[in-house]
C-alpha atoms as a PDB file:
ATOM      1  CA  UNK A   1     -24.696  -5.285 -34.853  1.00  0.00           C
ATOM      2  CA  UNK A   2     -25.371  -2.244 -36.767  1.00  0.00           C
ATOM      3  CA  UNK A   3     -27.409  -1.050 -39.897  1.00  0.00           C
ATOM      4  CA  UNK A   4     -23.703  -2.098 -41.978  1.00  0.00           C
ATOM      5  CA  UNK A   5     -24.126  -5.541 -40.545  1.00  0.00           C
ATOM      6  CA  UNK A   6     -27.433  -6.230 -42.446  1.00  0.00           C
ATOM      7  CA  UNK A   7     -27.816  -8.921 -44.546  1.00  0.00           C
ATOM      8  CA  UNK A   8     -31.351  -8.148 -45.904  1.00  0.00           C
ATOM      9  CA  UNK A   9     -32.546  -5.285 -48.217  1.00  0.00           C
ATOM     10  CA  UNK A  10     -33.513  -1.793 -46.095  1.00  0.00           C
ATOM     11  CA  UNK A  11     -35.875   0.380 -47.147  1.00  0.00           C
ATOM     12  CA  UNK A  12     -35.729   3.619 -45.614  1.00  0.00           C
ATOM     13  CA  UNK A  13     -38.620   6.483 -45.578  1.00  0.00           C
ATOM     14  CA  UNK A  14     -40.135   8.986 -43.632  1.00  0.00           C
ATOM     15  CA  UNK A  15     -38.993   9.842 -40.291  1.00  0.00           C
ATOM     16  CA  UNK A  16     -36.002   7.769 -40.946  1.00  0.00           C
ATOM     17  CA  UNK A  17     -34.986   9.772 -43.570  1.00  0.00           C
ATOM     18  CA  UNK A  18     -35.160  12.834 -41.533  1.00  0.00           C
ATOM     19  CA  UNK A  19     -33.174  11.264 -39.300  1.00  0.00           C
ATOM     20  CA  UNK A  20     -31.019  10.456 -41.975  1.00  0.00           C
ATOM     21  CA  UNK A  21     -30.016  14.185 -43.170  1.00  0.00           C
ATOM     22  CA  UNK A  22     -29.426  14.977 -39.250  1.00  0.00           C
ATOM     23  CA  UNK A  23     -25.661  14.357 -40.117  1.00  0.00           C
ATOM     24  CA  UNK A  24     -23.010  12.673 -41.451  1.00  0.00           C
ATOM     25  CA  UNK A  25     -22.512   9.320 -39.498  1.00  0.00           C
ATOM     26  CA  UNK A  26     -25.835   7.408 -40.369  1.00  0.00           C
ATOM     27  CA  UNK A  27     -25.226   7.858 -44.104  1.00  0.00           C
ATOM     28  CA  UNK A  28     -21.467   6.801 -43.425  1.00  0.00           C
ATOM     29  CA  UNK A  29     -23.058   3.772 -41.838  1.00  0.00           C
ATOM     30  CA  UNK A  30     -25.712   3.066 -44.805  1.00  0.00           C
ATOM     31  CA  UNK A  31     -23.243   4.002 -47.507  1.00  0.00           C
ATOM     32  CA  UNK A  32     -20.698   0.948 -45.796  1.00  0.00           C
ATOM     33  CA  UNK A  33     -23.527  -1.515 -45.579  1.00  0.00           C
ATOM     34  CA  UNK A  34     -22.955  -4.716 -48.052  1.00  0.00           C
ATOM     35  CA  UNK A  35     -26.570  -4.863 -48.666  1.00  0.00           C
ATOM     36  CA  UNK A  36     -28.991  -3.178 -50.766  1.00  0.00           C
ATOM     37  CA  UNK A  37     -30.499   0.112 -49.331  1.00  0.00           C
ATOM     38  CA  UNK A  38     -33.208   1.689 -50.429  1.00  0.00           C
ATOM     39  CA  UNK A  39     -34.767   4.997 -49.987  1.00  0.00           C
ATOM     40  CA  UNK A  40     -37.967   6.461 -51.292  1.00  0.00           C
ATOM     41  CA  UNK A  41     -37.957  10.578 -50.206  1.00  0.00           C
ATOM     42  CA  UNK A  42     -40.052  12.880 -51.665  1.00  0.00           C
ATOM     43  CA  UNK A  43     -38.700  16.483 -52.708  1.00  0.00           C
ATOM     44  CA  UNK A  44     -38.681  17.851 -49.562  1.00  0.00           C
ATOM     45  CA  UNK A  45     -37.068  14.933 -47.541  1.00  0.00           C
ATOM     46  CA  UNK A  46     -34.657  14.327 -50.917  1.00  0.00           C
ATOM     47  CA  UNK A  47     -33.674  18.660 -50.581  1.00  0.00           C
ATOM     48  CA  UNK A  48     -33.049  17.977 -46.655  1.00  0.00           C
ATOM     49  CA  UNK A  49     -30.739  14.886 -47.182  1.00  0.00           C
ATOM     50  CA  UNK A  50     -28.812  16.496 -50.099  1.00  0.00           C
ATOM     51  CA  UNK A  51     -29.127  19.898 -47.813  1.00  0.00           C
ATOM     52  CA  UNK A  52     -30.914  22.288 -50.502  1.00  0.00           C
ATOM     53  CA  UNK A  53     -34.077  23.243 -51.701  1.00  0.00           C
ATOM     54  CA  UNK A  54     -37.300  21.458 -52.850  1.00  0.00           C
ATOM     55  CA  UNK A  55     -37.318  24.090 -55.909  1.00  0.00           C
ATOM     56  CA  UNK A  56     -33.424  22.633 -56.337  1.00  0.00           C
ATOM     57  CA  UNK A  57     -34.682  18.838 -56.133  1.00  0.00           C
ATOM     58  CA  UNK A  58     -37.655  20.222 -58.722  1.00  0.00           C
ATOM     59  CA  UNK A  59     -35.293  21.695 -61.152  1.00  0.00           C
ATOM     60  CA  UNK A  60     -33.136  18.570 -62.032  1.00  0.00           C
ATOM     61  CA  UNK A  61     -34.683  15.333 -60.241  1.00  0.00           C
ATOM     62  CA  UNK A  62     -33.078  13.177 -62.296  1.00  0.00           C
ATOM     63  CA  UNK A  63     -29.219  14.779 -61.262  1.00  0.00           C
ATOM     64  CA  UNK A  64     -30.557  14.857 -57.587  1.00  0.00           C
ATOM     65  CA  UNK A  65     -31.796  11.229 -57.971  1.00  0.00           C
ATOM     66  CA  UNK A  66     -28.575  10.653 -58.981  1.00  0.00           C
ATOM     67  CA  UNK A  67     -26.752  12.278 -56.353  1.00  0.00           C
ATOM     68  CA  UNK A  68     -28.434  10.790 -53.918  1.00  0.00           C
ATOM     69  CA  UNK A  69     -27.809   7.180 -54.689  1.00  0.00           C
ATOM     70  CA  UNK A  70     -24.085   7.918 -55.028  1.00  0.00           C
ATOM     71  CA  UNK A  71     -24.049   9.362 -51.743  1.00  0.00           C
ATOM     72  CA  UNK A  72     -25.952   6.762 -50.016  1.00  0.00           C
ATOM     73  CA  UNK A  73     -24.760   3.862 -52.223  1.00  0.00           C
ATOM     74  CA  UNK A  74     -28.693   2.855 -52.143  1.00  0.00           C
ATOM     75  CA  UNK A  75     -31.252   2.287 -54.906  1.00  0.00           C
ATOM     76  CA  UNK A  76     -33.412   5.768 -54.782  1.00  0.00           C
ATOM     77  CA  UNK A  77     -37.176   6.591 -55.431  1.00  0.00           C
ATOM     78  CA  UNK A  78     -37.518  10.004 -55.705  1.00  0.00           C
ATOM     79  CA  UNK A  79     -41.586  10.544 -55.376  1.00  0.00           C
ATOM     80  CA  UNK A  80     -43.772  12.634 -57.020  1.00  0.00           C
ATOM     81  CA  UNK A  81     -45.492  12.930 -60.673  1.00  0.00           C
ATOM     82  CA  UNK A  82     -43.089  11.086 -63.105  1.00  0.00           C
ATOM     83  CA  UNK A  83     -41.422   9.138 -60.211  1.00  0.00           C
ATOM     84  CA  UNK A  84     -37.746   8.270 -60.841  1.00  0.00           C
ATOM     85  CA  UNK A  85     -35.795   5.449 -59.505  1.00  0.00           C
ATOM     86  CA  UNK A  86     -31.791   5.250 -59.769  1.00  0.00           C
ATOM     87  CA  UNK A  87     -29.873   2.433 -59.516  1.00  0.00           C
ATOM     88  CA  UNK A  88     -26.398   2.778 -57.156  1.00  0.00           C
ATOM     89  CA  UNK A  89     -24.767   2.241 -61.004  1.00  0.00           C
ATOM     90  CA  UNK A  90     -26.716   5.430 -62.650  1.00  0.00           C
ATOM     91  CA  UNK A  91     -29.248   3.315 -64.406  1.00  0.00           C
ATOM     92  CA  UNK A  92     -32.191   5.667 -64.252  1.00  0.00           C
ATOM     93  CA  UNK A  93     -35.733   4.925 -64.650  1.00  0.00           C
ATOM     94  CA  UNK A  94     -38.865   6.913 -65.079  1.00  0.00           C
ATOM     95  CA  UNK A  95     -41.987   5.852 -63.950  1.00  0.00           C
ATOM     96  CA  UNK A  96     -45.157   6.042 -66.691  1.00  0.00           C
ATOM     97  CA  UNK A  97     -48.243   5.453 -63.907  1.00  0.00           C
ATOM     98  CA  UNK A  98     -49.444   7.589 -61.124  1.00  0.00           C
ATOM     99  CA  UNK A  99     -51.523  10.646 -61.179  1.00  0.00           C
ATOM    100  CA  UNK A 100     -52.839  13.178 -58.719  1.00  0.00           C
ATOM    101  CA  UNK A 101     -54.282  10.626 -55.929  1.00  0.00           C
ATOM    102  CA  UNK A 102     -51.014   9.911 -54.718  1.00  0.00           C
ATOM    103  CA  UNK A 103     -50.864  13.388 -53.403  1.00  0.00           C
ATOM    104  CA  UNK A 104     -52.178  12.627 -50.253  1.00  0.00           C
ATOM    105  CA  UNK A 105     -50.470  12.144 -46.658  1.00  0.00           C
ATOM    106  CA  UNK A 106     -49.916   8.181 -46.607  1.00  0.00           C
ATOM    107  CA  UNK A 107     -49.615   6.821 -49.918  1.00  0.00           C
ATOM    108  CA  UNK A 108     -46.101   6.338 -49.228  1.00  0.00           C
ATOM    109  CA  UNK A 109     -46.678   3.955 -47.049  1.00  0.00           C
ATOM    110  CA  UNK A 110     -48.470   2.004 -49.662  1.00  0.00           C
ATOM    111  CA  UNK A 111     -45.477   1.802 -51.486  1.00  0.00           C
ATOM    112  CA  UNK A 112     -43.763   1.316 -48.622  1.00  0.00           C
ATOM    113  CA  UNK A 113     -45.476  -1.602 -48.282  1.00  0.00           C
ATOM    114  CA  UNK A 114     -45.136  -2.979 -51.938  1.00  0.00           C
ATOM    115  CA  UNK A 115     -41.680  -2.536 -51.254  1.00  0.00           C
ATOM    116  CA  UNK A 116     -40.862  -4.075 -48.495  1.00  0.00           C
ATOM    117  CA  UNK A 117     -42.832  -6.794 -49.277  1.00  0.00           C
ATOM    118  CA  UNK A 118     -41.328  -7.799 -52.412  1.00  0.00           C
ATOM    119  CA  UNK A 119     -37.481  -7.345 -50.532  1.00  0.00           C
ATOM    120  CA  UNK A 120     -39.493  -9.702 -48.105  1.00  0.00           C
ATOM    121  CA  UNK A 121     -39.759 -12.410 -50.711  1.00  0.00           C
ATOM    122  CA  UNK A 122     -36.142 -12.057 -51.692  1.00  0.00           C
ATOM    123  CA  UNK A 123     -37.184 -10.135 -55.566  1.00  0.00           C
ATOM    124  CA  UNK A 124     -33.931  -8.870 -57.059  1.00  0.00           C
ATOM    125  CA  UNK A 125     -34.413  -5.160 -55.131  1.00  0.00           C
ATOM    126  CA  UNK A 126     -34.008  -3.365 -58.472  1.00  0.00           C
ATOM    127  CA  UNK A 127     -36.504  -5.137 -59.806  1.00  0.00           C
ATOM    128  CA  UNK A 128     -38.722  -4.836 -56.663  1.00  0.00           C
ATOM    129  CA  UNK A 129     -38.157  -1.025 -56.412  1.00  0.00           C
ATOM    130  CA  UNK A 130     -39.302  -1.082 -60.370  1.00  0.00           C
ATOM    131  CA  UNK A 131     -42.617  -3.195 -59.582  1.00  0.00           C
ATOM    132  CA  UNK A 132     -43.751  -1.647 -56.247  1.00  0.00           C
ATOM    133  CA  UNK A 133     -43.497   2.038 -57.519  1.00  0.00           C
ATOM    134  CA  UNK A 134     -45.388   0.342 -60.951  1.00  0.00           C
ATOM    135  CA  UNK A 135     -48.089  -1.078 -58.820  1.00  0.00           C
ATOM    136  CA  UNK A 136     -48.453   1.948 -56.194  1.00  0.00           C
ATOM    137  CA  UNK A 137     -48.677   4.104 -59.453  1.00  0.00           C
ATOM    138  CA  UNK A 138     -51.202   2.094 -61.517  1.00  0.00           C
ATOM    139  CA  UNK A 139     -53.521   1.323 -58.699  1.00  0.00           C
ATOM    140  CA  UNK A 140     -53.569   5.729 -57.804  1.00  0.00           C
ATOM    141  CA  UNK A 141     -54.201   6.124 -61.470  1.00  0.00           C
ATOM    142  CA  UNK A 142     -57.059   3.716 -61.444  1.00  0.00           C
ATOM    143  CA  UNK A 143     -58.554   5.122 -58.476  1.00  0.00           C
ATOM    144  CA  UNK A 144     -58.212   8.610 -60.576  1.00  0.00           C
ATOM    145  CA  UNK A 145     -59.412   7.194 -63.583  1.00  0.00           C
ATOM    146  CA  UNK A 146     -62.888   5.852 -61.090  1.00  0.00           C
ATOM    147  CA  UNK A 147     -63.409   8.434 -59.205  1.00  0.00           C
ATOM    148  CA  UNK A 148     -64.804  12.192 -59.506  1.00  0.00           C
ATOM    149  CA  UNK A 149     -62.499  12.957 -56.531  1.00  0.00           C
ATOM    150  CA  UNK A 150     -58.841  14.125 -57.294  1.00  0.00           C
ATOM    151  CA  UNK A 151     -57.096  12.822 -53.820  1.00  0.00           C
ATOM    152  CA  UNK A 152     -57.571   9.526 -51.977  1.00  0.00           C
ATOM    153  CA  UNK A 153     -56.761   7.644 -48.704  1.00  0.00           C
ATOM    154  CA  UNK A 154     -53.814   5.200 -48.281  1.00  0.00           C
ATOM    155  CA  UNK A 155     -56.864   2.515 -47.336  1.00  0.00           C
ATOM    156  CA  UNK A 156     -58.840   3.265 -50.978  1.00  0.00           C
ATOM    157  CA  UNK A 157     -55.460   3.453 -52.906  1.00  0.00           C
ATOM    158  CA  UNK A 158     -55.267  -0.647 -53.571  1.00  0.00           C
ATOM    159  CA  UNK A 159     -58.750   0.191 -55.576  1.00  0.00           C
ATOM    160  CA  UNK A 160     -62.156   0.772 -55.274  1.00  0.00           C
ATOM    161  CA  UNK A 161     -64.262  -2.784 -54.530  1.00  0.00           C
ATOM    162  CA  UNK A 162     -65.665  -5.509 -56.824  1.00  0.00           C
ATOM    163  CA  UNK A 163     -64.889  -5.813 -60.151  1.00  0.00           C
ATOM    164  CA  UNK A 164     -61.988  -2.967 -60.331  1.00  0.00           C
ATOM    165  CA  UNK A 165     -60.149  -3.793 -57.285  1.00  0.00           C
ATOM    166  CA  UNK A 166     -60.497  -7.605 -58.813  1.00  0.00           C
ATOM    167  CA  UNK A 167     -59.162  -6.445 -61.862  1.00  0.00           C
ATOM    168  CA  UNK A 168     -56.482  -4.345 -60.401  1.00  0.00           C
ATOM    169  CA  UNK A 169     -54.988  -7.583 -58.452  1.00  0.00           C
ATOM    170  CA  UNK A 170     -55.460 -10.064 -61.274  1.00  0.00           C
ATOM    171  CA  UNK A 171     -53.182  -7.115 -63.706  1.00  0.00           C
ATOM    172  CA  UNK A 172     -50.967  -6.937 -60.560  1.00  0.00           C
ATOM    173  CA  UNK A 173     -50.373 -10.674 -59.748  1.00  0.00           C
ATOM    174  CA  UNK A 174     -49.362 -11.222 -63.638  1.00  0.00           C
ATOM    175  CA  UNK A 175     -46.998  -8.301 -63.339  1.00  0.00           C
ATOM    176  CA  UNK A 176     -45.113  -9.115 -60.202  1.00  0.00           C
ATOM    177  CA  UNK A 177     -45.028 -12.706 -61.437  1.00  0.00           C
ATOM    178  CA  UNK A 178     -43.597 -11.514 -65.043  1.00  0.00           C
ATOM    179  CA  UNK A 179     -40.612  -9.315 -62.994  1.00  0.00           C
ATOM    180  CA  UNK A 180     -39.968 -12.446 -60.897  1.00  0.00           C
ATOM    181  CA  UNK A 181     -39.467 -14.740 -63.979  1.00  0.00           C
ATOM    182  CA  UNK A 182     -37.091 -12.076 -65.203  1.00  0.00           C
END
């Protein structure tokens, strides 16, 4: 069986995505696949899959965004401040948290996490893709809003301890539980 074969949602990042943009037959592969896809590049990775620039991804990520998820047939989360998913139909939307503490080598796989933990527990994967980059965003803009530091580790990204990072779950449990009443 191949990637097509799947049943489950995919969530694709990183290396993968690299591998990805290496030619034509893996995204012929993931654009036939009867299940949900997802894919979570940031500019560079998005500019080497759609083979341009960064500065090209830059200039219109919302078009690229786009692009993307028609070419893949896959939900896309195009990283980076203002963080922009795109549904396989168009349906665009825009991120609000975040800040400069995501910046950092490894906070994607935070999200990646979030992600594929939420596909895990069978959450609608538009909805999902919506909640985990909410949640990866909110808890690197309350590390930024706690600490004099501008950048942070994937490990200290969840929230700092004690009261915050209680905070932070209690906000996050009512969240994920209000998108999977939805």
């Amino acid at each position: 069986p191949g990637i097509q074969d799947g049943v489950g949602g995919l969530h694709i990042d990183a290396d993968a995505l690299n591998l990805l943009s290496q030619g034509p037959a893996l995204g012929e592969c993931l654009a036939a696949r009867n299940a949900t896809t997802v894919l979570t590049p940031h500019p560079l990775e998005a500019a080497r899959l759609l083979e341009t620039s960064a500065d090209a991804i830059q200039a219109d990520r919302i078009v690229r965004t786009r692009e993307l998820a028609a070419r893949y047939r896959s939900l896309v989360v195009l990283k980076g401040a203002g963080t922009i998913s795109v549904h396989t139909n168009g349906r665009c939307a825009i991120n609000p948290t975040g800040g400069p503490a995501l910046a950092t080598a490894g906070t994607g796989d935070v999200l990646a996490g979030l992600l594929g933990g939420l596909l895990a527990q069978h959450f609608d994967p538009w909805q999902a893709t919506l909640a985990a980059t909410w949640l990866h965003g909110r808890a690197g803009g309350t590390h930024d809003r706690h600490q004099d530091q501008h950048r942070t580790q994937p490990d200290q990204s969840l929230g700092d301890r004690g009261q915050r990072q209680a905070a932070f779950v209690a906000e996050a449990e009512q969240r994920v539980a209000g998108r999977r009443a939805q």
